[in-house]
Protein backbone atom coordinates (compact mmCIF):
# COMPACT_ATOMS: atom_id res chain seq x y z
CA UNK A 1 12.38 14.58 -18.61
CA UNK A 2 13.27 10.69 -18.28
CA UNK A 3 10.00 8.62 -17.93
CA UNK A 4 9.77 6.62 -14.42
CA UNK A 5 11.12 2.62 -15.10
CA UNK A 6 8.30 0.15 -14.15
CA UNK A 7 9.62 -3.62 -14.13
CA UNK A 8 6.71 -5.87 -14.15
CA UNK A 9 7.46 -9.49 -13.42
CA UNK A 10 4.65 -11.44 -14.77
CA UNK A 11 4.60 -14.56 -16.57
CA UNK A 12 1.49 -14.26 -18.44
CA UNK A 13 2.15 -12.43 -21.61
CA UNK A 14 -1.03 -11.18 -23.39
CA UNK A 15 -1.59 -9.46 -19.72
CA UNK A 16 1.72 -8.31 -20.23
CA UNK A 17 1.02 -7.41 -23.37
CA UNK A 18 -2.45 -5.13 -21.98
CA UNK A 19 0.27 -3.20 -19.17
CA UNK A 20 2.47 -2.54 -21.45
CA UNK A 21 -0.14 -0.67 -23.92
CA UNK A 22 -1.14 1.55 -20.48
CA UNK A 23 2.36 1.51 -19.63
CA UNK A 24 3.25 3.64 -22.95
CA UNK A 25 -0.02 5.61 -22.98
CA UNK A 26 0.71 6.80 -19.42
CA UNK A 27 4.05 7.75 -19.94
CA UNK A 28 6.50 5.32 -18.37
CA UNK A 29 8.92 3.14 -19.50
CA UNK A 30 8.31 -0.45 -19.01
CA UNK A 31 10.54 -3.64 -18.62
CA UNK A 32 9.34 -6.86 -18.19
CA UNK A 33 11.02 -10.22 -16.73
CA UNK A 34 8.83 -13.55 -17.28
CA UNK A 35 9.74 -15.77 -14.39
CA UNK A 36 10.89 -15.49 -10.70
CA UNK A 37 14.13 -15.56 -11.45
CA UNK A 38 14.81 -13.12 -14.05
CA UNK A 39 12.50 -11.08 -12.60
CA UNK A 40 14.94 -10.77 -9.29
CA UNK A 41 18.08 -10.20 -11.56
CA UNK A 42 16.24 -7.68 -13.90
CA UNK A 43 15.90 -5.71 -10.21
CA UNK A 44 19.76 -5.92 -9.32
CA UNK A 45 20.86 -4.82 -13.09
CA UNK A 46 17.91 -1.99 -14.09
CA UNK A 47 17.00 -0.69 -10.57
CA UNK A 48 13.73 0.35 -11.20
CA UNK A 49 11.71 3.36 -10.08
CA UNK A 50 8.85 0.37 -9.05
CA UNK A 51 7.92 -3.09 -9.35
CA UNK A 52 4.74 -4.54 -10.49
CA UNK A 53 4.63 -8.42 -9.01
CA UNK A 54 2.48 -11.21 -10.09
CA UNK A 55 2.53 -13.52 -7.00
CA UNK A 56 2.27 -16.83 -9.00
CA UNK A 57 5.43 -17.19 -11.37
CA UNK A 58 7.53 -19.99 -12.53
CA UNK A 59 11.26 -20.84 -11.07
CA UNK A 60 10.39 -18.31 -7.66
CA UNK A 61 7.23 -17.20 -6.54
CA UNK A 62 6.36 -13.76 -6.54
CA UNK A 63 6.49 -13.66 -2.42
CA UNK A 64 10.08 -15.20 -2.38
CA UNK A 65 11.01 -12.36 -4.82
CA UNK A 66 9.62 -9.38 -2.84
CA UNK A 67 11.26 -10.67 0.43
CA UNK A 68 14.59 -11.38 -1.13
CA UNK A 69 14.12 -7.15 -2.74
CA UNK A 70 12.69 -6.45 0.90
CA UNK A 71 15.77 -7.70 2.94
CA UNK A 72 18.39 -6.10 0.29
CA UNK A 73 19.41 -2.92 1.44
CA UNK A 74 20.44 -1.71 -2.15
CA UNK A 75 16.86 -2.85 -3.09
CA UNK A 76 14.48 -2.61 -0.39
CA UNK A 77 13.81 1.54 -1.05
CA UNK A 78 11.70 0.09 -4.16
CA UNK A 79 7.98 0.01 -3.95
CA UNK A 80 6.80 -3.01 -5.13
CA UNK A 81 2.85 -3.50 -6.25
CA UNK A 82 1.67 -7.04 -6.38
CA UNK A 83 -0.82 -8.60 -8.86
CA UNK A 84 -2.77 -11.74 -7.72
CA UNK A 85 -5.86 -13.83 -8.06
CA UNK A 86 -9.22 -13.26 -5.69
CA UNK A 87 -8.02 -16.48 -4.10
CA UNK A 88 -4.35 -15.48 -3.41
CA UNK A 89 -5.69 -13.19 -0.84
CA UNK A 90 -3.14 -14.36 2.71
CA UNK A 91 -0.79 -14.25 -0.17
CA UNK A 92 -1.56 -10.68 -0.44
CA UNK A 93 -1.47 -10.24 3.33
CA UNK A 94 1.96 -11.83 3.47
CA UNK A 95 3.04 -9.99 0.54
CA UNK A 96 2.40 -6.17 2.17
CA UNK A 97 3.68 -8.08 5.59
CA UNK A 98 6.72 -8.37 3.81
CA UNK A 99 7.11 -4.86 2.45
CA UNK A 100 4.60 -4.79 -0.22
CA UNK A 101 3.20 -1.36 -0.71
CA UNK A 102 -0.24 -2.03 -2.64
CA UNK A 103 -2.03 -4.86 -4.52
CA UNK A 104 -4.36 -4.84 -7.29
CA UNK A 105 -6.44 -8.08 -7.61
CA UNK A 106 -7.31 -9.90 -11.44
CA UNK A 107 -8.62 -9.68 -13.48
CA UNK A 108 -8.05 -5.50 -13.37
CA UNK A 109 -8.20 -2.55 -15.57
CA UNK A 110 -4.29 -1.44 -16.35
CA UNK A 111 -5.57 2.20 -16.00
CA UNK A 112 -6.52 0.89 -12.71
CA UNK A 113 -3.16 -0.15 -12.35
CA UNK A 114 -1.25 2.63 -13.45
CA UNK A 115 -3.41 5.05 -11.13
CA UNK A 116 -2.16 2.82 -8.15
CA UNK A 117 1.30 3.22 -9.46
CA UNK A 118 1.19 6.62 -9.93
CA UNK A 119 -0.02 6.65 -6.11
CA UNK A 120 2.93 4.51 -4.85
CA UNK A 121 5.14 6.57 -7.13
CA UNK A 122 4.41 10.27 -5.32
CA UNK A 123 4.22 8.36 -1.96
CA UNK A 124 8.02 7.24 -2.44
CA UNK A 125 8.84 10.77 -3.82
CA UNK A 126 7.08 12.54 -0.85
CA UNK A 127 10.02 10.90 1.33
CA UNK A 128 10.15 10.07 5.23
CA UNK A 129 8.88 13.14 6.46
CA UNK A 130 6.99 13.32 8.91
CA UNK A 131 3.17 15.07 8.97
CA UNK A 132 2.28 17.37 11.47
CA UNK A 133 -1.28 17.84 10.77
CA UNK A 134 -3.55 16.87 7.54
CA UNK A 135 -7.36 18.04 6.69
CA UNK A 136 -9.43 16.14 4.69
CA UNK A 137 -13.25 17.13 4.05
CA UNK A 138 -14.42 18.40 7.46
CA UNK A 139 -11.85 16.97 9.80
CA UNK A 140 -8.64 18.26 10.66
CA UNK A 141 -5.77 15.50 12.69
CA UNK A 142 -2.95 17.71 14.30
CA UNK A 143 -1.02 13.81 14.79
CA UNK A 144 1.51 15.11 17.58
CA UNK A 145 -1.11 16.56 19.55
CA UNK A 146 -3.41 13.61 19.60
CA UNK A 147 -5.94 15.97 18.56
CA UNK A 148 -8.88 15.30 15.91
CA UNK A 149 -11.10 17.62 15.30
CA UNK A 150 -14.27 17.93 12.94
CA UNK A 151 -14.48 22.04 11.87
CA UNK A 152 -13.92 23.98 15.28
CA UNK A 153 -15.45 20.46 17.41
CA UNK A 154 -12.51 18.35 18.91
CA UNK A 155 -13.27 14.26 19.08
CA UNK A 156 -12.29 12.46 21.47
CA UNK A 157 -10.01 9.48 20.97
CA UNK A 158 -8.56 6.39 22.95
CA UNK A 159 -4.68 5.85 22.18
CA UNK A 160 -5.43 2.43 20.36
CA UNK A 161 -8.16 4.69 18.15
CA UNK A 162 -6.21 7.59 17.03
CA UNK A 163 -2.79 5.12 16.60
CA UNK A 164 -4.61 3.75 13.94
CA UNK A 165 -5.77 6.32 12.71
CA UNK A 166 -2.56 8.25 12.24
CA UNK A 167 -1.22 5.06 10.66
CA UNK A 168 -3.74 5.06 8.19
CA UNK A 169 -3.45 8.86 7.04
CA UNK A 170 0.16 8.62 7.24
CA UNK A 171 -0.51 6.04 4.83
CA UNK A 172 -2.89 7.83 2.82
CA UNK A 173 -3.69 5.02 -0.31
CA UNK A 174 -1.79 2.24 0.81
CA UNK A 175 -3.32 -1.13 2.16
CA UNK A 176 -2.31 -1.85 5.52
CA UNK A 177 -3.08 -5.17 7.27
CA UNK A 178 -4.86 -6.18 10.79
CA UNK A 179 -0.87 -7.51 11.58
CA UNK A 180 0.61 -3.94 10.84
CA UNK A 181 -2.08 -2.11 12.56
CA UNK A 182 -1.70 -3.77 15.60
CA UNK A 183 2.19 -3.92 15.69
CA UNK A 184 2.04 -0.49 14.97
CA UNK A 185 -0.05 -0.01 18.10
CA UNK A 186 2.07 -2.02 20.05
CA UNK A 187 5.25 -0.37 18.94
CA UNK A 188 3.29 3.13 19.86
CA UNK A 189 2.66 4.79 23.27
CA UNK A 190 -1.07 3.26 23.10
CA UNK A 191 -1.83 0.08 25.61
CA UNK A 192 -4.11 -2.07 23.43
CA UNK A 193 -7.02 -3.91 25.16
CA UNK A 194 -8.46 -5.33 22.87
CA UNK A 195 -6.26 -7.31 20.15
CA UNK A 196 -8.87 -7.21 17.45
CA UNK A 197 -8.20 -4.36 15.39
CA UNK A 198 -11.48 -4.22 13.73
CA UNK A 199 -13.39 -3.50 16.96
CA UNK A 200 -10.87 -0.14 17.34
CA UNK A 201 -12.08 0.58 13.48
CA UNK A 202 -15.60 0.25 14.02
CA UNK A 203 -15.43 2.17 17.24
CA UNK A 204 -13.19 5.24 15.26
CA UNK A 205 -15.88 5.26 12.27
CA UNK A 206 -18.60 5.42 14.73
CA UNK A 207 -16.79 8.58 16.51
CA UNK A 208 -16.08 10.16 13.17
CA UNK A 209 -19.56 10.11 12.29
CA UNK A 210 -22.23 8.06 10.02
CA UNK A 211 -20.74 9.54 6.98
CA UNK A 212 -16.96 9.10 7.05
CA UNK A 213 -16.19 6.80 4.55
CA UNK A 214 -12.27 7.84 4.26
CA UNK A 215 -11.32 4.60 5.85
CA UNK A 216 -12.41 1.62 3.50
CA UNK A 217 -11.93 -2.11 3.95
CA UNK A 218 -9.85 -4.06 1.89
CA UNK A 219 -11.76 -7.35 2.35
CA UNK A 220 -9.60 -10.36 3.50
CA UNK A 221 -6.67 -8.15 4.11
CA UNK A 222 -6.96 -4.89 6.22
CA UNK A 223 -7.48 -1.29 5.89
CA UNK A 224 -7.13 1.60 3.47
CA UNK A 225 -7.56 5.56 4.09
CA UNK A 226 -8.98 6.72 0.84
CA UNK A 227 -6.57 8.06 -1.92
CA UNK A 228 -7.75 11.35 -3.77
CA UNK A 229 -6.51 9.72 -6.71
């Protein structure tokens, strides 16, 4: 069985060094590009299964390289998981704004890592289709009825709530931010209110009860339905 091709473009090489170590223990097959530059040409020429990012390189940031993957239609099917700083973090926004489809923040564990790749990895795999329902502990979301439930007890939703709540569990592991949410719900058959996205969260956790911690926030950026990884 050929081993997944990771191309990590980061211009730091002893944490190269560390990914590459995880890289081989967890079974892929890692290729790494130093700069901005090389980085986008290693893309064209090896067409990787994924990209790991850094956002600060030499010759092209890390942003300019995941829109110029993001707006080429040979390239933009690859998921791309960006690495940056605590203080990078509207980098980080702009960077899953542009197509991004996780982050992981340094310094970080590369087992970390590579169970966020893994993630990205089986989303891609899973395809386009569409869900027509999905359990998770007590709740069950049947997402073209508009219909919640929590065992045999149905919840009651506004549009704007359950919107982003389908978003989110169609989205199951992946950060999505404030922006996305709410062109999501704009794009949707909900008529948002109120623009501020974390009033509809805090209203849907309340709903969902005291202990439904599936949604988590991804401070600075935006929202996350819990992974089972």
């Amino acid at each position: 069985m050929q081993k997944p091709k990771i191309l990590l473009i980061e211009d730091e090489e002893d944490i190269a060094a560390l990914i590459k170590l995880q890289s081989d223990i967890s079974g892929y097959k890692l290729i790494v590009a130093y700069d901005g530059l090389n980085g986008y040409e290693a893309v064209e020429k090896e067409l990787p299964d994924l990209i790991v990012l850094d956002i600060m390189l030499p010759g092209q940031s890390g942003l300019d390289v995941c829109r110029k993957i993001k707006t080429n239609q040979n390239l933009n099917h690859i998921p791309i998981i960006i690495i940056s700083a605590k203080s990078e973090e509207t980098d980080v926004v702009l960077g899953l704004e542009l197509g991004a489809d996780d982050y992981v923040t340094k310094p970080f564990s590369p087992r970390v890592l590579f169970s966020r790749v893994k993630a990205v990895l089986r989303r891609n795999n899973e395809g386009e289709k569409p869900l027509q329902s999905i359990s998770f502990g007590d709740f069950t979301i049947e997402l073209e009825k508009y219909l919640v439930k929590k065992r045999d007890k149905s919840i009651q939703l506004t549009l704007s709530e359950f919107g982003i709540l389908r978003r989110l569990v169609s989205n199951r592991g992946k950060v999505l931010t404030r922006n996305q949410l709410l062109d999501d719900l704009q794009s949707d058959d909900a008529f948002v209110v109120d623009r501020n996205i974390d009033v509809h969260v805090a209203a849907l956790r309340k709903k969902l009860g005291p202990n439904f911690e599936f949604i988590e926030t991804v401070r600075g950026v935006g929202y996350r339905f819990r992974s089972d990884d």
